[in-house]
PDB file of N, CA and C in Angstrom:
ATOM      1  N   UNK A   1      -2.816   0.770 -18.377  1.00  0.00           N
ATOM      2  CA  UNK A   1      -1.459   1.242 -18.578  1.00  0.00           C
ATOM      3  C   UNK A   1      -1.402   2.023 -19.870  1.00  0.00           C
ATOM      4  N   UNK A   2      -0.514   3.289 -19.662  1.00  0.00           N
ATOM      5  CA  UNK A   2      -0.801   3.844 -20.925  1.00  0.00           C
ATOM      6  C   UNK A   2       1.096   4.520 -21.157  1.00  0.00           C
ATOM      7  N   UNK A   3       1.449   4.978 -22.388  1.00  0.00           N
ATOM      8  CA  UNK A   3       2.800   5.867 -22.217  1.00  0.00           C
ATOM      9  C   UNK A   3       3.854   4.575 -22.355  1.00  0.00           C
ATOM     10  N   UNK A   4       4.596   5.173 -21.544  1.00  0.00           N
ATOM     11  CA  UNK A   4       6.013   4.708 -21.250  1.00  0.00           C
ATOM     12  C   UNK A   4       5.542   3.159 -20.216  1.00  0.00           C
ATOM     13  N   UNK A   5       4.968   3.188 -19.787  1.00  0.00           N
ATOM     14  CA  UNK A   5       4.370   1.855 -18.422  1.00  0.00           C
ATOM     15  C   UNK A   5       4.083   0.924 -19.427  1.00  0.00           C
ATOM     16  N   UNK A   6       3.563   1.089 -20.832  1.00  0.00           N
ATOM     17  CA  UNK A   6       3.342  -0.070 -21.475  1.00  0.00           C
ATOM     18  C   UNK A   6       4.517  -0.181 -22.177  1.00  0.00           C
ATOM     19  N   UNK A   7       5.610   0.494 -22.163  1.00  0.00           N
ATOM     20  CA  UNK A   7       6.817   0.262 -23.455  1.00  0.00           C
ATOM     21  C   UNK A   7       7.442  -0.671 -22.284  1.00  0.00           C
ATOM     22  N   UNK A   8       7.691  -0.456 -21.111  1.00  0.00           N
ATOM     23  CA  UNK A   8       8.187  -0.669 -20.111  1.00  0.00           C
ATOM     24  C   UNK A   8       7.993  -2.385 -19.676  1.00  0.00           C
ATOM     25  N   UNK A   9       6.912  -2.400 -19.713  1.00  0.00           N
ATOM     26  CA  UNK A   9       6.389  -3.991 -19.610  1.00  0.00           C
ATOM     27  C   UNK A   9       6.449  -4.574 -20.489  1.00  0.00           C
ATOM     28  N   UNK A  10       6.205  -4.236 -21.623  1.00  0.00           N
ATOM     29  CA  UNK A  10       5.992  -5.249 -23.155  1.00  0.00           C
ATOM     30  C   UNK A  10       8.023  -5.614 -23.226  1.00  0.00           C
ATOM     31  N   UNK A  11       8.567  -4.892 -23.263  1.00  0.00           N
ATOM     32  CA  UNK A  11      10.321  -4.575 -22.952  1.00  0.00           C
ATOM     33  C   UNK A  11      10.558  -5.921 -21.477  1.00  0.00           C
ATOM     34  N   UNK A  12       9.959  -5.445 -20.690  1.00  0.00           N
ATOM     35  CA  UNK A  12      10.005  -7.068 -19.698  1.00  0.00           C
ATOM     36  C   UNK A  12       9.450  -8.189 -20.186  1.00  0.00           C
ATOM     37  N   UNK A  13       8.464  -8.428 -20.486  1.00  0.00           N
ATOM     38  CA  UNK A  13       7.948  -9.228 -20.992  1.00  0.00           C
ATOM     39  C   UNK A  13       8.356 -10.225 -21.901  1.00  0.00           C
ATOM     40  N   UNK A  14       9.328  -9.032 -23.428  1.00  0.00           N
ATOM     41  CA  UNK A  14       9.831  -9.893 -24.272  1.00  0.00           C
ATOM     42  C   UNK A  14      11.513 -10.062 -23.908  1.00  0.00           C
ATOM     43  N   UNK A  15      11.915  -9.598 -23.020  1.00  0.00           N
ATOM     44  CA  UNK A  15      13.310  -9.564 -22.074  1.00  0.00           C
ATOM     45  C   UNK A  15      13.139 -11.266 -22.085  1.00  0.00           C
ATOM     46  N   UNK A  16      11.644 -11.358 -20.710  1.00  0.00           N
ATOM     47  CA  UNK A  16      11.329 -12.820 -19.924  1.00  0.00           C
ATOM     48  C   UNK A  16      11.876 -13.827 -21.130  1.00  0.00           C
ATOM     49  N   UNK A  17      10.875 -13.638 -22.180  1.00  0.00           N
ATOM     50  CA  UNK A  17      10.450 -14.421 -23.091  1.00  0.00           C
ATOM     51  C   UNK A  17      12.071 -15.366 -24.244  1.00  0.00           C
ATOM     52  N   UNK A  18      12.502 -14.110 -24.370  1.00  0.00           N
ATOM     53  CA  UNK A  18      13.919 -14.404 -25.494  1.00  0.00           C
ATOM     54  C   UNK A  18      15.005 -15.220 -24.287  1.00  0.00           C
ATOM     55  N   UNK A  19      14.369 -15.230 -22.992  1.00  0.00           N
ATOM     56  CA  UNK A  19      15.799 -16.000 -22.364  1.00  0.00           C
ATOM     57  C   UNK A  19      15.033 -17.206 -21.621  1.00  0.00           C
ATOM     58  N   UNK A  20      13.743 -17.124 -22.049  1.00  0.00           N
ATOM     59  CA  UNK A  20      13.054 -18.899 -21.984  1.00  0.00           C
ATOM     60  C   UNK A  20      12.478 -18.495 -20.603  1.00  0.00           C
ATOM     61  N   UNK A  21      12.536 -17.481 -19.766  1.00  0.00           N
ATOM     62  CA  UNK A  21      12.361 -17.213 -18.311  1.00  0.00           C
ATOM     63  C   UNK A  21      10.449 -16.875 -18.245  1.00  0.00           C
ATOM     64  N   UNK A  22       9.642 -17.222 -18.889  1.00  0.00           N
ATOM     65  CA  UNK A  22       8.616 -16.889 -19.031  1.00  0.00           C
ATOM     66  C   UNK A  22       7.583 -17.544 -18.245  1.00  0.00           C
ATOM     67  N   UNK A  23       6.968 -16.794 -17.508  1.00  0.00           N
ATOM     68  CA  UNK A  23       5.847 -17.366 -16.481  1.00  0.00           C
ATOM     69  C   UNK A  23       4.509 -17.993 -17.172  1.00  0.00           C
ATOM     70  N   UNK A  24       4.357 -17.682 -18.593  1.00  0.00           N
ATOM     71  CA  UNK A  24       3.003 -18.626 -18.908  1.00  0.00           C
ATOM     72  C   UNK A  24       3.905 -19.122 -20.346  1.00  0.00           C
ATOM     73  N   UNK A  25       2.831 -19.749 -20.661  1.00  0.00           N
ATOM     74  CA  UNK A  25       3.111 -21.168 -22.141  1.00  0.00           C
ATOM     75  C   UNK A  25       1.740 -20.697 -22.823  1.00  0.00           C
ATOM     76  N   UNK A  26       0.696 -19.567 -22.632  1.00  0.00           N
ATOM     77  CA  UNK A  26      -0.060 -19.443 -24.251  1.00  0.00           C
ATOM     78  C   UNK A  26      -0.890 -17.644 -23.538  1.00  0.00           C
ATOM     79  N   UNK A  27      -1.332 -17.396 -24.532  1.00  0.00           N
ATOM     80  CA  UNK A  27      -1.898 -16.358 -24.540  1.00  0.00           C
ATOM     81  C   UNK A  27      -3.068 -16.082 -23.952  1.00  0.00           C
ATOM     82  N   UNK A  28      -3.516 -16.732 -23.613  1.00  0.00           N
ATOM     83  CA  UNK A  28      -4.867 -16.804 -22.377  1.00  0.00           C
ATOM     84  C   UNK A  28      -3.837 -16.882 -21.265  1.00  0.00           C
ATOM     85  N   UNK A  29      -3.023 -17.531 -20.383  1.00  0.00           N
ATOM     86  CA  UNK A  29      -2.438 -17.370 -19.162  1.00  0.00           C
ATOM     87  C   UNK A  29      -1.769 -15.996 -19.254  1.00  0.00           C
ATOM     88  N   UNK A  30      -1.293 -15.524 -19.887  1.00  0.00           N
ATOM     89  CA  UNK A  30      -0.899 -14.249 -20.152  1.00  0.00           C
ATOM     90  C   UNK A  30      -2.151 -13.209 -20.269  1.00  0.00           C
ATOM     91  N   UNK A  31      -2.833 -13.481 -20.581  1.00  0.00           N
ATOM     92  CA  UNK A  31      -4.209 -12.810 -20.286  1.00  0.00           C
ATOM     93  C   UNK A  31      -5.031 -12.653 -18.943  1.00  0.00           C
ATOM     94  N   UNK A  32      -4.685 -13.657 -18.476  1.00  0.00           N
ATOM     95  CA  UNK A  32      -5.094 -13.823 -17.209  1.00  0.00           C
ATOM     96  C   UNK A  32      -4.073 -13.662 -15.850  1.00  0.00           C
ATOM     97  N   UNK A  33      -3.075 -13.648 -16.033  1.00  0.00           N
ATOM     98  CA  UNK A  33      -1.934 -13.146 -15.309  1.00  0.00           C
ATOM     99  C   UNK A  33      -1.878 -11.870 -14.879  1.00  0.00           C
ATOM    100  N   UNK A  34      -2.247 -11.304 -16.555  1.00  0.00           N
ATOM    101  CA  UNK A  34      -1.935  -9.739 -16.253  1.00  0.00           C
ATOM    102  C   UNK A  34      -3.412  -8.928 -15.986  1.00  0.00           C
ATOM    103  N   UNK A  35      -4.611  -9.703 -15.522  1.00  0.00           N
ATOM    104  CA  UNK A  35      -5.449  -9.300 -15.105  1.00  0.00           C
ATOM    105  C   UNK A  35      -5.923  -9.863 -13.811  1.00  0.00           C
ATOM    106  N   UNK A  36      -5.259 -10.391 -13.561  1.00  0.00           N
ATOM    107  CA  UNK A  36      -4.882 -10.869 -11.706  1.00  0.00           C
ATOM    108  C   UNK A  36      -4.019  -9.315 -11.229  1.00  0.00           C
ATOM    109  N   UNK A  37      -3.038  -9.320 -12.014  1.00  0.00           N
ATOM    110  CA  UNK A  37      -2.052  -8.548 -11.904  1.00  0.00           C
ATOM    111  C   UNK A  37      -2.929  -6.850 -11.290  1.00  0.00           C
ATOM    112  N   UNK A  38      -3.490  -6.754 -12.408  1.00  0.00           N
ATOM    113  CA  UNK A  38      -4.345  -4.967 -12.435  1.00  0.00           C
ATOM    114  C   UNK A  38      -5.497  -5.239 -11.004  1.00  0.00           C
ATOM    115  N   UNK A  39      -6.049  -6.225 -11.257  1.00  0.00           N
ATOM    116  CA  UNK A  39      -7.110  -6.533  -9.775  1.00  0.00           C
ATOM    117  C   UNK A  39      -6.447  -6.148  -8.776  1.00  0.00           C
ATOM    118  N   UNK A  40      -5.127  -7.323  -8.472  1.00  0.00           N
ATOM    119  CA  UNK A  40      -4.375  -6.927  -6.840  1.00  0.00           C
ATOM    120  C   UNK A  40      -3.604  -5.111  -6.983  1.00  0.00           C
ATOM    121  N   UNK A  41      -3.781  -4.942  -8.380  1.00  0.00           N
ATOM    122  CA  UNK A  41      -3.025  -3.384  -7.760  1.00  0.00           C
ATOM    123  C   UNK A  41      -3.894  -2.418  -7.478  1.00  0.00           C
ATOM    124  N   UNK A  42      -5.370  -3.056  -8.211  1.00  0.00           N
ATOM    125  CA  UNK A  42      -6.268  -1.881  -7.694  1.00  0.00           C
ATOM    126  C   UNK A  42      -6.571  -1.950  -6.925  1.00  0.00           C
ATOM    127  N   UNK A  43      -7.016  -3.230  -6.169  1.00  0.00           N
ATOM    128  CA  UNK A  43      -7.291  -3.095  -4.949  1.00  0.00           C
ATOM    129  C   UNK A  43      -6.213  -2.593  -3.484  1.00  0.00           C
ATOM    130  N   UNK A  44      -5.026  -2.982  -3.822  1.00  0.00           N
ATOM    131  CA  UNK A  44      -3.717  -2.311  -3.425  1.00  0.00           C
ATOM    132  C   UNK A  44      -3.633  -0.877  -2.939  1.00  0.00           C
ATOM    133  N   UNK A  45      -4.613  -0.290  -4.253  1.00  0.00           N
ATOM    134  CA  UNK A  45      -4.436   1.081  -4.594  1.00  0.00           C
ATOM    135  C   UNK A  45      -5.607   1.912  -3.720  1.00  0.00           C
ATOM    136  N   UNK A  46      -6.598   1.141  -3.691  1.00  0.00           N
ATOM    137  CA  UNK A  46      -7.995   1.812  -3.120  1.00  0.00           C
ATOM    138  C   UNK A  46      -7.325   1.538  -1.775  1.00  0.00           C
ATOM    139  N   UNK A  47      -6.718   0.381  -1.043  1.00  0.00           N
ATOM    140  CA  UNK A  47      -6.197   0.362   0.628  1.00  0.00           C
ATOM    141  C   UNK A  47      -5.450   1.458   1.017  1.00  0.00           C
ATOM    142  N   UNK A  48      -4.490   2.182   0.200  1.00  0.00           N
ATOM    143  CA  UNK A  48      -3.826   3.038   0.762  1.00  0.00           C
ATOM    144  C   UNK A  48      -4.477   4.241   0.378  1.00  0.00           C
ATOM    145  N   UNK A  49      -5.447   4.318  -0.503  1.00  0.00           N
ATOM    146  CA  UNK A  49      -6.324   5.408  -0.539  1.00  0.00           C
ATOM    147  C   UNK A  49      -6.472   5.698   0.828  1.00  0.00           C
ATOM    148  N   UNK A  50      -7.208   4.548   1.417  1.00  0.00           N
ATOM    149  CA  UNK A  50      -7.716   4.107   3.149  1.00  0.00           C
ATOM    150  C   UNK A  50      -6.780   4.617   3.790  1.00  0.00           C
ATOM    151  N   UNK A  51      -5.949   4.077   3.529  1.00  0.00           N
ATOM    152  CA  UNK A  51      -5.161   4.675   4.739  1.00  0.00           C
ATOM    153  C   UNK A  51      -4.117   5.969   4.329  1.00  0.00           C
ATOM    154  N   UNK A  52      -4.587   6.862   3.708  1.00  0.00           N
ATOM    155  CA  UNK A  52      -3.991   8.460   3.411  1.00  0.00           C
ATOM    156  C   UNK A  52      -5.572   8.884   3.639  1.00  0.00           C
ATOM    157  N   UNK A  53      -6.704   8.681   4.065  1.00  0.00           N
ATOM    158  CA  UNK A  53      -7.882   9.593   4.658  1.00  0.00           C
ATOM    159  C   UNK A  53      -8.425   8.934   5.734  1.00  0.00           C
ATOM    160  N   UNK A  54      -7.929   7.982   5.756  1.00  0.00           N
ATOM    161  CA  UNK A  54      -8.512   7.397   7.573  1.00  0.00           C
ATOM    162  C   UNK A  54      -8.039   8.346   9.119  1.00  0.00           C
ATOM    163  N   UNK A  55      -8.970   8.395   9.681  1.00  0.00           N
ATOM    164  CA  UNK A  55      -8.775   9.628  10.759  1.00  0.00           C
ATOM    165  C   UNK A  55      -9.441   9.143  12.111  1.00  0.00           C
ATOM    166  N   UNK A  56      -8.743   9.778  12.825  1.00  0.00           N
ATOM    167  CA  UNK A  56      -9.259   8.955  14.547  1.00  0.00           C
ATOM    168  C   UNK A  56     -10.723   9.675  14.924  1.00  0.00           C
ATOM    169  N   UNK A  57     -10.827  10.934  14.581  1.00  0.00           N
ATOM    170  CA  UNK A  57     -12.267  11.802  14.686  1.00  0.00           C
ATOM    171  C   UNK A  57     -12.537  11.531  16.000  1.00  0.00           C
ATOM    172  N   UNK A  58     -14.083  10.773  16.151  1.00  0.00           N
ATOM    173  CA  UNK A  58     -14.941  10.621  17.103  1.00  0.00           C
ATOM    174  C   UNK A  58     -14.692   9.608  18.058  1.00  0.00           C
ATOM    175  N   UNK A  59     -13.767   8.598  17.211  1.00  0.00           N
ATOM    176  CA  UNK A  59     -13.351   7.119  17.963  1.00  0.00           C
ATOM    177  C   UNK A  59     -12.509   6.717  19.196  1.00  0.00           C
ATOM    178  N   UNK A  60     -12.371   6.411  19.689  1.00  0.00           N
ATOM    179  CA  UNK A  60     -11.814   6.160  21.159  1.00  0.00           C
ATOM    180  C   UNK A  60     -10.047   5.645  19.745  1.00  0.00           C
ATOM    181  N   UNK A  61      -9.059   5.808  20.527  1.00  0.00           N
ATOM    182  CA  UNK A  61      -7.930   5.441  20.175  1.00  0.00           C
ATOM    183  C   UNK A  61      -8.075   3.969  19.927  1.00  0.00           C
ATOM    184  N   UNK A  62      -7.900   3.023  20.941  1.00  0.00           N
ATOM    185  CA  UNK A  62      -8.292   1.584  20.635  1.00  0.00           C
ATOM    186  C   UNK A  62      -8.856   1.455  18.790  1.00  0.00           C
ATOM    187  N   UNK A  63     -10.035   2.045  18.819  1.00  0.00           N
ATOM    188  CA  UNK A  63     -10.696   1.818  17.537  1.00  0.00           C
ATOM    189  C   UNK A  63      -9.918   2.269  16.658  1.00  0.00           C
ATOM    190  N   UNK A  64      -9.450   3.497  16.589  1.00  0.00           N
ATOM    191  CA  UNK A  64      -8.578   4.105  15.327  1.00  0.00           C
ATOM    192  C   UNK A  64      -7.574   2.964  14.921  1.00  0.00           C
ATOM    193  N   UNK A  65      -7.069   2.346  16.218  1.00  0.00           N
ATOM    194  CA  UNK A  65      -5.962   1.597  15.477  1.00  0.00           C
ATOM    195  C   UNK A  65      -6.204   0.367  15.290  1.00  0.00           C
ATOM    196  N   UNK A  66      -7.305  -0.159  15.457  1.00  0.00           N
ATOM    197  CA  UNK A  66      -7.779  -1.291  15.138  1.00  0.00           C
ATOM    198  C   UNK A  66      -8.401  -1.391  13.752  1.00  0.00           C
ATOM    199  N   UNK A  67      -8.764  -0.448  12.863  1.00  0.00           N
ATOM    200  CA  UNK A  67      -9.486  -0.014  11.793  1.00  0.00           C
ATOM    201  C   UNK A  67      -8.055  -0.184  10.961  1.00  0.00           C
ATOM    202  N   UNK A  68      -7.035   1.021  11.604  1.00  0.00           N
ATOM    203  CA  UNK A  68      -5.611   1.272  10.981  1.00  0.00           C
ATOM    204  C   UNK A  68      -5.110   0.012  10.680  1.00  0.00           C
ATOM    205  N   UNK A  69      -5.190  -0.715  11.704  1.00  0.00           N
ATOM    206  CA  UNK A  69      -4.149  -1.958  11.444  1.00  0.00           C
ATOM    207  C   UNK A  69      -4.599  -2.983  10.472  1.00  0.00           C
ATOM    208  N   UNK A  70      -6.137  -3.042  10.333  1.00  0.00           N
ATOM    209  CA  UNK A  70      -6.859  -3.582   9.499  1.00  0.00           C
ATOM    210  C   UNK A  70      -6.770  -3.220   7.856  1.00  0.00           C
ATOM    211  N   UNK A  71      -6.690  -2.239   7.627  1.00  0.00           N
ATOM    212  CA  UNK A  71      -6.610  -1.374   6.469  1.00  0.00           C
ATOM    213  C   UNK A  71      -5.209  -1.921   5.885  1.00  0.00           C
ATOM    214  N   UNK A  72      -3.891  -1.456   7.089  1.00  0.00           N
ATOM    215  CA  UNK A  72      -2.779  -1.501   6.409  1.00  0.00           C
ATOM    216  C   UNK A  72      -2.138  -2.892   6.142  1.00  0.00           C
ATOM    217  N   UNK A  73      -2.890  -3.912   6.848  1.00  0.00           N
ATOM    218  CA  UNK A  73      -2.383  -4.972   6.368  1.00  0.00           C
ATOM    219  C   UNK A  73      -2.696  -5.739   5.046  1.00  0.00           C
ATOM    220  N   UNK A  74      -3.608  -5.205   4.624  1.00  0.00           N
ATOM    221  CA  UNK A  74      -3.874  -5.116   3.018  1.00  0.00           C
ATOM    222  C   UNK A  74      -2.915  -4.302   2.164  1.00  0.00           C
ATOM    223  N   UNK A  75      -2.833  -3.029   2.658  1.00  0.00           N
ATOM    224  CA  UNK A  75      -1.916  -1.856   1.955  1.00  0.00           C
ATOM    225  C   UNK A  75      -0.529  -2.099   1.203  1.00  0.00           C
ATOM    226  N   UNK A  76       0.093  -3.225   2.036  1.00  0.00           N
ATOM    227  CA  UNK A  76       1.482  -3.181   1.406  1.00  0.00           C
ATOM    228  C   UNK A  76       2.522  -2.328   1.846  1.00  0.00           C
ATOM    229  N   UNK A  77       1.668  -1.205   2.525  1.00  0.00           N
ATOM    230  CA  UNK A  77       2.870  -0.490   2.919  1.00  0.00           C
ATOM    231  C   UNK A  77       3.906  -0.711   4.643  1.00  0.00           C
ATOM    232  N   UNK A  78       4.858  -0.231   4.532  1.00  0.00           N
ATOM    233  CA  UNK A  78       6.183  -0.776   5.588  1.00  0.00           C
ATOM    234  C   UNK A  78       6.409   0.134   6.326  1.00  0.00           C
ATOM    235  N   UNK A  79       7.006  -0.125   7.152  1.00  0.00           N
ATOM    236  CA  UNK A  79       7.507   0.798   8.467  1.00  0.00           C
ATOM    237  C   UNK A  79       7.486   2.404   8.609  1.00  0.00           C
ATOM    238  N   UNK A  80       8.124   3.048   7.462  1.00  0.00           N
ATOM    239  CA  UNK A  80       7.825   5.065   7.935  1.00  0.00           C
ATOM    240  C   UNK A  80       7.028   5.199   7.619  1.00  0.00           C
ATOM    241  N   UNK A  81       6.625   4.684   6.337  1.00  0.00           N
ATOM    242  CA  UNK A  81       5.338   5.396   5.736  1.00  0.00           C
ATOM    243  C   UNK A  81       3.581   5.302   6.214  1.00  0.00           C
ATOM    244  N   UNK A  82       4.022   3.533   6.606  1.00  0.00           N
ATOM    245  CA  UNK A  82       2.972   3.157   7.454  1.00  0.00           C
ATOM    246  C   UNK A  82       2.732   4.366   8.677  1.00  0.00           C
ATOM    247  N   UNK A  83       3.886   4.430   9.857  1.00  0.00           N
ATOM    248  CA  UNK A  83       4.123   4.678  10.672  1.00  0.00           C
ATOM    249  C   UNK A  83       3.481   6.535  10.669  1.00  0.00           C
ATOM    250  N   UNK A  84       3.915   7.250   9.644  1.00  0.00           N
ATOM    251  CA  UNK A  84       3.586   8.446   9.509  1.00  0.00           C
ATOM    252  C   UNK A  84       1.653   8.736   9.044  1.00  0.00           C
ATOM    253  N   UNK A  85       1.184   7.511   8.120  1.00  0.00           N
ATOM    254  CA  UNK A  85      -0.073   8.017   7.762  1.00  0.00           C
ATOM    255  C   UNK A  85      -0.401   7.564   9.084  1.00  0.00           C
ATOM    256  N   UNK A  86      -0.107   6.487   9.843  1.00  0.00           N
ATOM    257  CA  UNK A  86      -1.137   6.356  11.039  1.00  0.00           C
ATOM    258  C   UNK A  86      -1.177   7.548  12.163  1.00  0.00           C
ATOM    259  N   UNK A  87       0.150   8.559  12.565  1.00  0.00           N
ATOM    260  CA  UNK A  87       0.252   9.540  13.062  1.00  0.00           C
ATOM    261  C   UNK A  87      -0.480  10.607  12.247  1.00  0.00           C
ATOM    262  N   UNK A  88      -0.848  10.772  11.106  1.00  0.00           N
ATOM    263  CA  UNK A  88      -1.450  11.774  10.392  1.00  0.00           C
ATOM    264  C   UNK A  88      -2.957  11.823  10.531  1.00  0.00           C
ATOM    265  N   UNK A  89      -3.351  10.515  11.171  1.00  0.00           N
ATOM    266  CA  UNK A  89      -4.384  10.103  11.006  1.00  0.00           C
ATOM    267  C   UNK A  89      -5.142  10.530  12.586  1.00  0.00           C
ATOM    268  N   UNK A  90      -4.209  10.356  13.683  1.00  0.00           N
ATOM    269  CA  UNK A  90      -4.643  11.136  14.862  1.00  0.00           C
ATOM    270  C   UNK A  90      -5.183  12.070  15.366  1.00  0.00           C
ATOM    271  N   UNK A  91      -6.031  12.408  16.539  1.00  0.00           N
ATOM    272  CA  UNK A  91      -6.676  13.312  16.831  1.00  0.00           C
ATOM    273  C   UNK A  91      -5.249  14.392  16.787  1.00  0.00           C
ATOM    274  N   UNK A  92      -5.538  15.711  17.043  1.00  0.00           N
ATOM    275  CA  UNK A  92      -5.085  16.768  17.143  1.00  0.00           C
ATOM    276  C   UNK A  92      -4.270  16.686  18.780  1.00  0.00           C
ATOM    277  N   UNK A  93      -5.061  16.539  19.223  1.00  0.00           N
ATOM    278  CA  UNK A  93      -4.249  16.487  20.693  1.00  0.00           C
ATOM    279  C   UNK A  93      -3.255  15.636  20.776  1.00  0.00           C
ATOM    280  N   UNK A  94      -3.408  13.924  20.406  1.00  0.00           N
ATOM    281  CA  UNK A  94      -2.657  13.482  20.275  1.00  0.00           C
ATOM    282  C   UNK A  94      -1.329  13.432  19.630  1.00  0.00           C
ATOM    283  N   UNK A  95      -2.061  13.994  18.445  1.00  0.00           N
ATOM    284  CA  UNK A  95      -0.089  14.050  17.459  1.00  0.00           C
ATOM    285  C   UNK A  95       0.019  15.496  18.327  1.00  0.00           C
ATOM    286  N   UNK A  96      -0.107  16.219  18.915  1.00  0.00           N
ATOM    287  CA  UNK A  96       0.831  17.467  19.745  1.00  0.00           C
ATOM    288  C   UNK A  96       1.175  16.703  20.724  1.00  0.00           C
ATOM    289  N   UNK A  97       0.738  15.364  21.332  1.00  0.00           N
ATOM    290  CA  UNK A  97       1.535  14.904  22.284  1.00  0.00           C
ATOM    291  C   UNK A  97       2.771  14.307  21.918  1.00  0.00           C
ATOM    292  N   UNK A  98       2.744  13.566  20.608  1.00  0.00           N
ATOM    293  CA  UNK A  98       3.535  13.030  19.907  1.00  0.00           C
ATOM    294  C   UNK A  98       4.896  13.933  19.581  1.00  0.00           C
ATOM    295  N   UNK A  99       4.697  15.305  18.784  1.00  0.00           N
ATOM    296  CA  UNK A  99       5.249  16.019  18.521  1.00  0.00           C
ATOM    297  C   UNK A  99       6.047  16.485  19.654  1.00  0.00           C
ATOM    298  N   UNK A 100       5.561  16.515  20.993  1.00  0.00           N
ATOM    299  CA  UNK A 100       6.496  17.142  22.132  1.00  0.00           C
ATOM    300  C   UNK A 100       6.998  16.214  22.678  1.00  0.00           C
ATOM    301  N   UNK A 101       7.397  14.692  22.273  1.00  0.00           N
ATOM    302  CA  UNK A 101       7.900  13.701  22.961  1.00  0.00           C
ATOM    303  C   UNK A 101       9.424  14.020  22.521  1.00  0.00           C
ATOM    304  N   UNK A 102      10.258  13.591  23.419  1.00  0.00           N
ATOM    305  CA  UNK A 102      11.891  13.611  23.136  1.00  0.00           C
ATOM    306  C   UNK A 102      11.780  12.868  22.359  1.00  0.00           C
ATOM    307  N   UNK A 103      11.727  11.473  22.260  1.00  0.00           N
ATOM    308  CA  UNK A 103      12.071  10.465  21.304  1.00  0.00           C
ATOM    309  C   UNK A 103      11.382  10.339  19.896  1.00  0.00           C
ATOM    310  N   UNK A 104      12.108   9.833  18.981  1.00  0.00           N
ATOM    311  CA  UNK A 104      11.506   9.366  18.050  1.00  0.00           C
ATOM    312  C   UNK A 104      10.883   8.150  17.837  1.00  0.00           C
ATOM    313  N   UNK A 105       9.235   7.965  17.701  1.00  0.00           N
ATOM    314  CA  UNK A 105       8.662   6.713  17.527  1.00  0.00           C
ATOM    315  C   UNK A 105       8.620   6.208  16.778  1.00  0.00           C
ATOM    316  N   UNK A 106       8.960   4.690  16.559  1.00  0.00           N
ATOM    317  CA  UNK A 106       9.107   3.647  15.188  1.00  0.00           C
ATOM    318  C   UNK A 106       7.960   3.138  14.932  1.00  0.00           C
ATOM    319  N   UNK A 107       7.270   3.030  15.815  1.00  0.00           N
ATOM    320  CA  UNK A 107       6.303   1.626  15.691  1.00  0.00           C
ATOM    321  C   UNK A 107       4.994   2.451  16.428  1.00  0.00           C
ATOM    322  N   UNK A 108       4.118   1.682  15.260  1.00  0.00           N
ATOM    323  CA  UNK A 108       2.407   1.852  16.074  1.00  0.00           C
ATOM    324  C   UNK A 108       2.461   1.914  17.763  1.00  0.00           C
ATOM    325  N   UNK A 109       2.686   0.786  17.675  1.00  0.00           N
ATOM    326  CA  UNK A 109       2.355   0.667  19.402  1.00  0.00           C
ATOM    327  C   UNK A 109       3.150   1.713  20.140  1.00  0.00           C
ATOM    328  N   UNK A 110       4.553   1.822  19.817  1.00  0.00           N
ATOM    329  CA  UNK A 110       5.101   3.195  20.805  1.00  0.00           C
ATOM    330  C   UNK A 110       3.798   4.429  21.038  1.00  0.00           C
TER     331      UNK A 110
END
C-alpha cells in the first residue's frame, strides 16, 4: 500500500482503535491480520486476472465453463460482471449467437 491507501487505513485503524472497536489486543496480531489480509487480496487479485484472460479457444463449451466456474468461485466477483467476463471469454460464434438473441441473459447457464 502506498499514497492515500495507507492514510486511508492507518485513519480506520485508529477510528477502530479510539472507540475500543479493535480486532486485535498487540502488535503481532495486527501484524498478522494485515498480512492474512494482503495474501487473500492477492490471491483475489491473480483469480480475476483468470478470469479477464480465460477464453473458450479449442475447448468444447462444457469445459470453458467448467474451468470458468472454477476460477470465479475464488474471484469474488457477482452477477454482471461475472456474467460479462464469462461471455467475453467465448468462442466468436458463440457470443454472435448471444448477441442476436432477443433477450437479455442473466445467468451462466442461460
Amino acid at each position: 500500500m502506498q499514497g492515500e491507501m495507507v492514510e486511508a487505513w492507518k485513519d480506520n485503524l485508529l477510528n477502530k482503535l479510539s472507540k475500543g472497536k479493535s480486532e486485535v489486543e498487540t502488535a503481532e496480531e495486527l501484524f498478522s491480520k494485515t498480512r492474512n489480509k494482503f495474501e487473500e487480496t492477492a490471491e483475489e487479485k491473480r483469480k480475476v486476472e483468470q478470469l479477464r484472460t480465460i477464453e473458450q479457444r479449442g475447448r468444447t463449451y462444457n469445459e470453458y465453463v467448467q474451468e470458468f466456474k472454477k476460477i470465479a468461485r475464488e474471484s469474488r466477483y457477482k452477477k454482471q460482471p461475472l456474467i460479462e467476463e464469462f461471455k467475453r471469454g467465448l468462442s466468436r460464434r458463440i457470443r454472435r449467437k448471444l448477441v442476436e438473441a432477443k433477450s437479455s441473459l442473466c445467468t451462466i447457464e442461460e
